[in-house]
N, C-alpha and C. Protein backbone atom coordinates (compact mmCIF):
# COMPACT_ATOMS: atom_id res chain seq x y z
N UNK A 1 23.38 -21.53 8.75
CA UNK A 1 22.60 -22.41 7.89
C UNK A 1 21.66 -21.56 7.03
N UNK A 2 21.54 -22.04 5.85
CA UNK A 2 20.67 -21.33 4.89
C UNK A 2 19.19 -21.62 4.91
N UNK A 3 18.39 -20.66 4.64
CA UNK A 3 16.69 -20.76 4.96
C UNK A 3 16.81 -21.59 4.04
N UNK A 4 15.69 -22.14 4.01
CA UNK A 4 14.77 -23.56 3.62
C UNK A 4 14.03 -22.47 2.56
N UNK A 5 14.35 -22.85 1.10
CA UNK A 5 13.61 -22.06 -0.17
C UNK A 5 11.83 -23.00 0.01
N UNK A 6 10.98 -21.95 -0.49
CA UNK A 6 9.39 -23.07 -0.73
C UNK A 6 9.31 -23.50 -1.88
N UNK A 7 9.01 -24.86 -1.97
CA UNK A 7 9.03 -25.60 -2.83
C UNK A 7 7.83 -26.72 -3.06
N UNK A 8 7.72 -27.33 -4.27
CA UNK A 8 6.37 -28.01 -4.10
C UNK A 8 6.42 -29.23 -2.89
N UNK A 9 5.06 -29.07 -2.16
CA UNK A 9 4.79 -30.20 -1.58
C UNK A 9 5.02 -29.55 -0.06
N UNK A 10 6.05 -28.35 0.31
CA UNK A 10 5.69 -27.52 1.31
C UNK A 10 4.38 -27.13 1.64
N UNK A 11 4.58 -26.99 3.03
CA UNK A 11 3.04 -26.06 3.33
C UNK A 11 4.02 -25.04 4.12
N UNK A 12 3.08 -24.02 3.42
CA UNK A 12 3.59 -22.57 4.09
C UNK A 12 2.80 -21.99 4.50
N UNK A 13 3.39 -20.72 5.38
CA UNK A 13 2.10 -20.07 6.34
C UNK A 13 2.82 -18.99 5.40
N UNK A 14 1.84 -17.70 4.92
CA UNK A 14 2.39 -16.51 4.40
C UNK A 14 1.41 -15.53 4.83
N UNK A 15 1.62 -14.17 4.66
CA UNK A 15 0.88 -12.81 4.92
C UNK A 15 0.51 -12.29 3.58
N UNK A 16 -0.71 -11.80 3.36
CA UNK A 16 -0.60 -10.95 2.07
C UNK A 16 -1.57 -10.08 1.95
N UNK A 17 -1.62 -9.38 0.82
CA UNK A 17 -2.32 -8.29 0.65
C UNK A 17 -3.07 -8.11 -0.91
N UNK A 18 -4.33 -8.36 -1.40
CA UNK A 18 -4.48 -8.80 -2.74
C UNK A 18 -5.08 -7.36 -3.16
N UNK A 19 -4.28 -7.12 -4.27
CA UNK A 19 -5.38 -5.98 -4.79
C UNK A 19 -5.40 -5.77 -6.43
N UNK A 20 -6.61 -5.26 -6.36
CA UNK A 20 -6.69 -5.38 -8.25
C UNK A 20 -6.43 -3.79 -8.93
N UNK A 21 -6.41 -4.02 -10.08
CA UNK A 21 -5.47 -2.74 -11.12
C UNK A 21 -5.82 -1.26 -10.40
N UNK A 22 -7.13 -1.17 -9.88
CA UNK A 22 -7.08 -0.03 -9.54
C UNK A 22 -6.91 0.73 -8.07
N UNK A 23 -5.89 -0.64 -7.39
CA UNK A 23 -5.74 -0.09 -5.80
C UNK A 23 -6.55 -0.85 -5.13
N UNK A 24 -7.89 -1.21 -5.45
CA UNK A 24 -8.88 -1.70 -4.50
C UNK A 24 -8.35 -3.16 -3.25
N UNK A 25 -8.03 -2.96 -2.82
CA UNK A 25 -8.05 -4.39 -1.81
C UNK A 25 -9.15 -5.42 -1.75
N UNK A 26 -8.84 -6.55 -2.21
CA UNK A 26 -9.96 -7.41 -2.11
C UNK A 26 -9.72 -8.06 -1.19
N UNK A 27 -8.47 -8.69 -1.13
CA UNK A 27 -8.44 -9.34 0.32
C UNK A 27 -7.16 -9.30 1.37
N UNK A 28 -7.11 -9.52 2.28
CA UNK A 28 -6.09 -9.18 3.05
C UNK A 28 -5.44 -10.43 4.43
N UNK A 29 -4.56 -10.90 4.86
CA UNK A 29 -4.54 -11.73 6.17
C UNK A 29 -4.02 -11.17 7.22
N UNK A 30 -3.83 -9.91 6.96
CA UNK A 30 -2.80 -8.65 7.75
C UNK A 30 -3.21 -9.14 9.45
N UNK A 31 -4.69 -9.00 8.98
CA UNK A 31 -5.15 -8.43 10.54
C UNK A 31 -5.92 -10.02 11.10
N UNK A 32 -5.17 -11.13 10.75
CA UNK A 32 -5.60 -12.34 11.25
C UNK A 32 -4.40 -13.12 11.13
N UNK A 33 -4.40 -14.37 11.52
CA UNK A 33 -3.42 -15.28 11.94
C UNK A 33 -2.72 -15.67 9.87
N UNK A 34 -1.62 -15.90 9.93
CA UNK A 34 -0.98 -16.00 8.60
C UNK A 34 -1.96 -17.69 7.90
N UNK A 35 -1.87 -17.20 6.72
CA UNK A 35 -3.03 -18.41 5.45
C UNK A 35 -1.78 -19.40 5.18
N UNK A 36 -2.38 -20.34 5.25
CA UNK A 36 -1.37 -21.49 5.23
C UNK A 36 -1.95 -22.40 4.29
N UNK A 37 -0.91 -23.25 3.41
CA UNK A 37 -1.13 -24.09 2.07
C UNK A 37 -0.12 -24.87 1.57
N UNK A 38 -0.62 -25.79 0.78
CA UNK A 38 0.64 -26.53 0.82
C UNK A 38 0.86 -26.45 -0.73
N UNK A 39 1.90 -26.14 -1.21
CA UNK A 39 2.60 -25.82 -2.52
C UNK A 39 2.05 -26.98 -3.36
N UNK A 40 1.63 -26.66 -4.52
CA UNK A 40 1.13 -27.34 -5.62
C UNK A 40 -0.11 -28.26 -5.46
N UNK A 41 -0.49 -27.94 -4.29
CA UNK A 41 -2.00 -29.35 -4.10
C UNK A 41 -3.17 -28.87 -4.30
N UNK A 42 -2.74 -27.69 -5.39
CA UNK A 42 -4.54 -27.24 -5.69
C UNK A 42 -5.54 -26.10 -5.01
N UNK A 43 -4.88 -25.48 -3.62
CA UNK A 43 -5.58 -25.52 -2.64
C UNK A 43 -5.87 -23.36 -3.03
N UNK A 44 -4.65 -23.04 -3.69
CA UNK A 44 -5.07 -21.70 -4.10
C UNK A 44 -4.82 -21.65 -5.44
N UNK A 45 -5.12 -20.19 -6.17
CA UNK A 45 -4.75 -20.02 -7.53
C UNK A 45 -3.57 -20.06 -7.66
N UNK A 46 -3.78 -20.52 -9.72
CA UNK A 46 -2.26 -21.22 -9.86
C UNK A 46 -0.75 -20.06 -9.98
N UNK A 47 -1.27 -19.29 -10.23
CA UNK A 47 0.06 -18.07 -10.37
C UNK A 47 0.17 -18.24 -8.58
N UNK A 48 -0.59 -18.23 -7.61
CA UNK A 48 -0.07 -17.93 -6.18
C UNK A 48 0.68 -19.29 -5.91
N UNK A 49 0.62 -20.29 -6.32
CA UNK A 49 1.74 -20.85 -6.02
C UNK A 49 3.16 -20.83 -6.77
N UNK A 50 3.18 -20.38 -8.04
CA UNK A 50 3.79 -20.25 -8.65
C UNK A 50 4.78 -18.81 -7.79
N UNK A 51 4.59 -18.38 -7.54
CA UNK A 51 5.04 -16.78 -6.96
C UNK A 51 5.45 -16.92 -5.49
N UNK A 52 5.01 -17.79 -4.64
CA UNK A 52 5.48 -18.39 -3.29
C UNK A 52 6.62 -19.62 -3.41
N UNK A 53 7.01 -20.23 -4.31
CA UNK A 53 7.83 -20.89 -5.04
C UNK A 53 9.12 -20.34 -5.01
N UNK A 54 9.85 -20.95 -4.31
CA UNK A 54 11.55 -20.11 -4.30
C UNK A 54 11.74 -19.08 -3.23
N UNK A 55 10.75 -18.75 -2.78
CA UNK A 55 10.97 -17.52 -1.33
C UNK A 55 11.76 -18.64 0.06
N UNK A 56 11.74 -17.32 0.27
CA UNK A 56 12.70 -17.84 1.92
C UNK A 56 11.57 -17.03 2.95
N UNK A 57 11.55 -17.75 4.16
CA UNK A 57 11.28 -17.27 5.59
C UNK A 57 11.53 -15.84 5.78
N UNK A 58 10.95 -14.90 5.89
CA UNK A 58 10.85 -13.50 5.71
C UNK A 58 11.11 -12.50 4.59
N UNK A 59 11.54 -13.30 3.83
CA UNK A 59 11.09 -12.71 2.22
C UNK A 59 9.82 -11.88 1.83
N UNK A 60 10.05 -10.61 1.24
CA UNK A 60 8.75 -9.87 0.66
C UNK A 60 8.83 -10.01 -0.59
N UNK A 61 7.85 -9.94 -1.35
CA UNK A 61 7.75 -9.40 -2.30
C UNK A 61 6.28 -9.30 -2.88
N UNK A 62 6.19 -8.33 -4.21
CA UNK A 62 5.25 -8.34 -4.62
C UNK A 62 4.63 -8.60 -6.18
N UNK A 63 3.97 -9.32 -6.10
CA UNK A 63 3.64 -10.24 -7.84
C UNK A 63 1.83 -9.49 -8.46
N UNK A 64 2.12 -9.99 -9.70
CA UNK A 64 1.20 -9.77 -10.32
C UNK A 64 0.69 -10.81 -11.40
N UNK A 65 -0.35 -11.45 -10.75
CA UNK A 65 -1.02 -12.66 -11.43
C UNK A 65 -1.33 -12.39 -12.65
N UNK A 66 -1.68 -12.81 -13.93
CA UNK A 66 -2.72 -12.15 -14.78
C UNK A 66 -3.76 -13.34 -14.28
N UNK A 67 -4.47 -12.72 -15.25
CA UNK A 67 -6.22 -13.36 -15.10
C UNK A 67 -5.85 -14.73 -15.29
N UNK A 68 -5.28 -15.42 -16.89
CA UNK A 68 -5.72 -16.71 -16.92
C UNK A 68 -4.88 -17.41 -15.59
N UNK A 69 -3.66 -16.69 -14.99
CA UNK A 69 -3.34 -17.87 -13.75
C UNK A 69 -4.37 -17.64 -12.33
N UNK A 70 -5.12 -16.63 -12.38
CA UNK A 70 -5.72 -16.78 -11.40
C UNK A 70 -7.04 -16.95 -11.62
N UNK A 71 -8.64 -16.57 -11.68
CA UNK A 71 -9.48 -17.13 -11.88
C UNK A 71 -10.13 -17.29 -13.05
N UNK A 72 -9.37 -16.72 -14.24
CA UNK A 72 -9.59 -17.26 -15.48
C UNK A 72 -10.68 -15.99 -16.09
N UNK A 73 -10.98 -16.07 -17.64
CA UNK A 73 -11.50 -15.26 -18.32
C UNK A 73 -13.13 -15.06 -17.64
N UNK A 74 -14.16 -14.32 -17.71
CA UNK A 74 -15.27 -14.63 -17.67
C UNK A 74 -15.49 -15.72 -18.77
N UNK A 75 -16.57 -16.47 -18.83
CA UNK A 75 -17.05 -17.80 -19.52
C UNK A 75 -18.74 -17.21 -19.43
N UNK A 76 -18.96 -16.73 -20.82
CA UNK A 76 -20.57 -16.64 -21.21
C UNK A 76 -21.28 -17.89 -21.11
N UNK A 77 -21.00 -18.83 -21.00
CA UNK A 77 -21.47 -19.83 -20.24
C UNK A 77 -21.80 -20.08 -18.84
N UNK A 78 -21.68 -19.12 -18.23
CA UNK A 78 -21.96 -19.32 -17.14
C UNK A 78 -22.68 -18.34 -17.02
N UNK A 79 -23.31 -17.33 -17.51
CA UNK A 79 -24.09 -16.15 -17.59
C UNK A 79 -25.75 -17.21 -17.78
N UNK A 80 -26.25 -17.39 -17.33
CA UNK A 80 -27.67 -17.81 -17.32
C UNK A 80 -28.91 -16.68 -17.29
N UNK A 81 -29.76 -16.48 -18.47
CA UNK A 81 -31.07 -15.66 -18.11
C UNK A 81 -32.21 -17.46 -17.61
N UNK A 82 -33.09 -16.54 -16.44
CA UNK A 82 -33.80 -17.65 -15.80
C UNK A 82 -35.20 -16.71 -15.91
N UNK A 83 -36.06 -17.52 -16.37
CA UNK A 83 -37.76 -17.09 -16.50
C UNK A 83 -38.28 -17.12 -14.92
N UNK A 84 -38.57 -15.97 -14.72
CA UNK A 84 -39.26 -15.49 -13.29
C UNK A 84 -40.17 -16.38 -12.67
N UNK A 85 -41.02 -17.11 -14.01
CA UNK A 85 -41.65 -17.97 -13.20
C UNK A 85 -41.46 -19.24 -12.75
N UNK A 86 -39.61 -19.62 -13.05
CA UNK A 86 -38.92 -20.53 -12.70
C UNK A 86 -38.47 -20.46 -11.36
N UNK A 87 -38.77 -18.70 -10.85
CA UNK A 87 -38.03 -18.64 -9.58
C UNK A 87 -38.55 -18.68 -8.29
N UNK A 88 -38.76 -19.02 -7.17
CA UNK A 88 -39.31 -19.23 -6.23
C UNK A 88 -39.90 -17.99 -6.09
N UNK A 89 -41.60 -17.71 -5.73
CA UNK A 89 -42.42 -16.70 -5.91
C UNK A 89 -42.10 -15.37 -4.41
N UNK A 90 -41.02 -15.77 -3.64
CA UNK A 90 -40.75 -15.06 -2.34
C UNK A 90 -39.39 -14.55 -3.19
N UNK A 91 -39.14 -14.81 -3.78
CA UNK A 91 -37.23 -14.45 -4.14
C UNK A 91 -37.46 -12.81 -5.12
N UNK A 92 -36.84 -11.86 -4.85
CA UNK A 92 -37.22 -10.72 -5.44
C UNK A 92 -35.64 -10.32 -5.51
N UNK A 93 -34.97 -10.74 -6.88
CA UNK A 93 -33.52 -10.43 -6.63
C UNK A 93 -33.30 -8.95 -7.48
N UNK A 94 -32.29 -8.26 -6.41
CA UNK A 94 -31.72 -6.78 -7.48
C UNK A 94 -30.23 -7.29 -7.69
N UNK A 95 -29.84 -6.88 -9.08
CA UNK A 95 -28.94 -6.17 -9.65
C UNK A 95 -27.80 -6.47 -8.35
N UNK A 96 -26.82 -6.86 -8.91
CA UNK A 96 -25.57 -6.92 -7.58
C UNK A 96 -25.37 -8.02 -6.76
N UNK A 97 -26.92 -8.54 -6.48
CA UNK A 97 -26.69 -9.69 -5.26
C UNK A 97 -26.19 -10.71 -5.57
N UNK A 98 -26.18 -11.01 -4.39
CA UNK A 98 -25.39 -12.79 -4.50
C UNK A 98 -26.25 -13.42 -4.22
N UNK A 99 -26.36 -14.85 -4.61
CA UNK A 99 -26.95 -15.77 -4.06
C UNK A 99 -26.54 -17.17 -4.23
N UNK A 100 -26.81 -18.12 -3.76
CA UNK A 100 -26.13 -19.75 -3.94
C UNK A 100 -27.37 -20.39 -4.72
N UNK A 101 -27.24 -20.78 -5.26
CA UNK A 101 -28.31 -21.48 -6.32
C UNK A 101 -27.69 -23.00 -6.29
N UNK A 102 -28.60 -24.13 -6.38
CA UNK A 102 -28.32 -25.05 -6.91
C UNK A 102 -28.84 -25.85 -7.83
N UNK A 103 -28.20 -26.92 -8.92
CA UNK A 103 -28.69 -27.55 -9.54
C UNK A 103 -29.24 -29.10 -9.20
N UNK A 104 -29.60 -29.49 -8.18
CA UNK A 104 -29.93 -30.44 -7.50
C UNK A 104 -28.91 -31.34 -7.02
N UNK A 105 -27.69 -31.26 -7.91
CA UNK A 105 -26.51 -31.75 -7.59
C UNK A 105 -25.40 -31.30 -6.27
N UNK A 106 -25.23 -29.88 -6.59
CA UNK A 106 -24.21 -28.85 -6.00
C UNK A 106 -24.94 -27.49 -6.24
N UNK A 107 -24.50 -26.96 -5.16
CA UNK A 107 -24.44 -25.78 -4.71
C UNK A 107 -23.31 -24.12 -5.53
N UNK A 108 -23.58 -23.65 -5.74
CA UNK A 108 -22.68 -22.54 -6.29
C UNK A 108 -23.14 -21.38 -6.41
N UNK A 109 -22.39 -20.32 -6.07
CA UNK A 109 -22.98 -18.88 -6.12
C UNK A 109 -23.00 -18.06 -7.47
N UNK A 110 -23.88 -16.86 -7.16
CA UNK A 110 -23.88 -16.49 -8.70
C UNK A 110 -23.98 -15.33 -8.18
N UNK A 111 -24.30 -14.15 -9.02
CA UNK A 111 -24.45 -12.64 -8.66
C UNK A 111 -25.48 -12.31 -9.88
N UNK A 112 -26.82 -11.60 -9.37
CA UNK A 112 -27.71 -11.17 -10.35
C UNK A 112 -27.26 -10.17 -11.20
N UNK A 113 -27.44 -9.88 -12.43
CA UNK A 113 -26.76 -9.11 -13.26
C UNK A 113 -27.20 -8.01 -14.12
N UNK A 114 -29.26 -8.55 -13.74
CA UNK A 114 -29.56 -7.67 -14.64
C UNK A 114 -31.39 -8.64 -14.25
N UNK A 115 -32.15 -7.51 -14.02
CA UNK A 115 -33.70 -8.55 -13.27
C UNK A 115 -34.79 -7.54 -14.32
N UNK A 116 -35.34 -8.11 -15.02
CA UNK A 116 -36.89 -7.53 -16.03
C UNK A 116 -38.11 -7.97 -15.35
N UNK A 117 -39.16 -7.84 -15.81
CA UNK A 117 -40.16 -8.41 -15.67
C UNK A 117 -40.29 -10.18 -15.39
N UNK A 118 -39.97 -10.00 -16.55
CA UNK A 118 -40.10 -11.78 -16.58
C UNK A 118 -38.85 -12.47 -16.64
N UNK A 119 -37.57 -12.26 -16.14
CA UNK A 119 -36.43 -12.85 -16.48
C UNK A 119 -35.34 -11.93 -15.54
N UNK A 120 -34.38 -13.28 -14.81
CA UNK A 120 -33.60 -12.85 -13.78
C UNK A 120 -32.07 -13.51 -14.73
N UNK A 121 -31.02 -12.00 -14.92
CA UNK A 121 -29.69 -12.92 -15.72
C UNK A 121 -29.01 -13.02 -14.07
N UNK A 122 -28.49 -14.49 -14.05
CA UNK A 122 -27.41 -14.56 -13.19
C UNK A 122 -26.12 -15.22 -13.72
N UNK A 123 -25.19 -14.69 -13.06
CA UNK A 123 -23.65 -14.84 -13.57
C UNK A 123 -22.99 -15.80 -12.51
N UNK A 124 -22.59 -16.71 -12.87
CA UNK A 124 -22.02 -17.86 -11.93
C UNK A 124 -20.11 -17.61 -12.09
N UNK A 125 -19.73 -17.03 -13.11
CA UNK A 125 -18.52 -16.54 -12.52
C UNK A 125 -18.18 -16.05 -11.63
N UNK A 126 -16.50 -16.27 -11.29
CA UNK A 126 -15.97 -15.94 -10.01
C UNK A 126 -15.81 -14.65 -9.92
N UNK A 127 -16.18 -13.73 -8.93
CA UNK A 127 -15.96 -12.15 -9.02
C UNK A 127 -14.87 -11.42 -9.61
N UNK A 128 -13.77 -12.45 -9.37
CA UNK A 128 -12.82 -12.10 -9.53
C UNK A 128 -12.46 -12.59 -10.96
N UNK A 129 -13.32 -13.09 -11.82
CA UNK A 129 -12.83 -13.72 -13.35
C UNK A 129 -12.31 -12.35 -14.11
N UNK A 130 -11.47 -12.90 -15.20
CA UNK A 130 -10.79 -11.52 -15.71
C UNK A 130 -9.58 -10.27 -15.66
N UNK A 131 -9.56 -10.60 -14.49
CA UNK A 131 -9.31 -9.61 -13.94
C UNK A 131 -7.55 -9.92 -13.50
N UNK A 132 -6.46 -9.34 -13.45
CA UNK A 132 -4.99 -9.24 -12.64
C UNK A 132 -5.46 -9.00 -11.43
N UNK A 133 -4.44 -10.02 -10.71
CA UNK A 133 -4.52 -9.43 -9.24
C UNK A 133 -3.16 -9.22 -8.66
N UNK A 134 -2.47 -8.28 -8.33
CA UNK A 134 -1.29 -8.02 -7.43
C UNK A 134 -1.47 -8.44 -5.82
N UNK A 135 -0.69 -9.07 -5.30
CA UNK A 135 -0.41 -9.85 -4.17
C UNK A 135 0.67 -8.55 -3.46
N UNK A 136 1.22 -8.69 -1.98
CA UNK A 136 2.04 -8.42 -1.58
C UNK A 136 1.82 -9.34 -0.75
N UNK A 137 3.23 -10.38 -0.68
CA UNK A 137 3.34 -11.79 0.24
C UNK A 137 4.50 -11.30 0.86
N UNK A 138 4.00 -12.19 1.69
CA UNK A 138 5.51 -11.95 2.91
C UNK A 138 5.68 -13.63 3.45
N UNK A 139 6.45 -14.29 3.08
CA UNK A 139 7.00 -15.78 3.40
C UNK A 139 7.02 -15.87 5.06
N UNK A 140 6.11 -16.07 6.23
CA UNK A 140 6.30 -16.53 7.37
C UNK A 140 7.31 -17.66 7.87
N UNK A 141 6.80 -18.77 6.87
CA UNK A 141 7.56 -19.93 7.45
C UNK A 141 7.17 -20.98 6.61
N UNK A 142 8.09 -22.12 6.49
CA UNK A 142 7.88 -23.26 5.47
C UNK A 142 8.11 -24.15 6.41
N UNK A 143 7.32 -25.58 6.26
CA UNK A 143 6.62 -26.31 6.93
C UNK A 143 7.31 -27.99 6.44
C-alpha cells in the first residue's frame, strides 16, 4: 500500500531544522518530541505549509521560504519612537531587549532598537521579518 501524501486539512507531526542565509539555526525540534499541525488552518507560516504539502511518511527534504511566505517584510509601521516620560519611571530599556508591551487591548512584543535621553524606538516586528528561512523537514507521520 502506498503512503498517505500530506494534504490540506491533515495534521502532521514533522522534525525540522530552521535556519537563516547565514547558517545560523533559529529553531530546531530535533531534540524534543516531533511539532505537529494541521495543513492549511493557519497554525504556521504560509510557505511551511505549502512545502509539507505532498510529502510522504519519512520523506526529507529541504526548502527555502522567502520572506513574504514566511513572516513578511519589516513594516515601518510598526517601528514606534516612545517619549521616556511615557515610560514607566522603573523601566530602563537597552538596545536589543525584548519586551511585551501593551495597548490596553492586547499584548505584543517588541525589541528596543535604539534608547536617547528622552525617547525609547521600539520595533514590534517579528524577528524574523525579512528575512528567508531554510527548513530541513522530515515527514513523521500524517494524521
Amino acid at each position: 500500500m502506498a503512503k498517505e501524501k500530506a494534504k490540506q486539512g491533515d495534521t502532521v507531526r514533522i522534525h525540522y531544522t530552521g535556519t537563516l542565509g547565514d547558517g545560523t539555526v533559529f529553531d530546531s525540534s530535533r531534540e524534543r518530541d516531533p511539532f505537529e499541525f494541521t495543513i492549511g488552518a493557519g497554525q504556521v507560516i504560509r510557505g511551511f505549509d505549502a512545502a509539507v504539502t505532498g510529502m510522504t511518511p519519512g520523506e526529507q527534504k529541504t526548502v527555502t521560504i522567502p520572506a513574504a511566505d514566511a513572516y513578511g517584510e519589516p513594516r515601518e509601521e510598526m517601528v514606534v519612537a516612545v517619549s521616556r516620560d511615557e515610560l514607566p519611571p522603573n523601566l530602563n530599556p537597552t538596545p536589543g531587549q525584548r519586551l511585551q508591551m501593551s495597548d490596553g487591548t492586547q499584548s505584543f512584543a517588541v525589541v528596543v532598537r535604539e534608547v536617547t535621553d528622552d525617547r525609547v524606538v521600539f520595533d514590534g516586528n517579528h524577528p524574523l521579518a525579512g528575512q528567508a528561512l531554510t527548513f530541513a523537514l522530515e515527514l513523521v507521520d500524517v494524521r
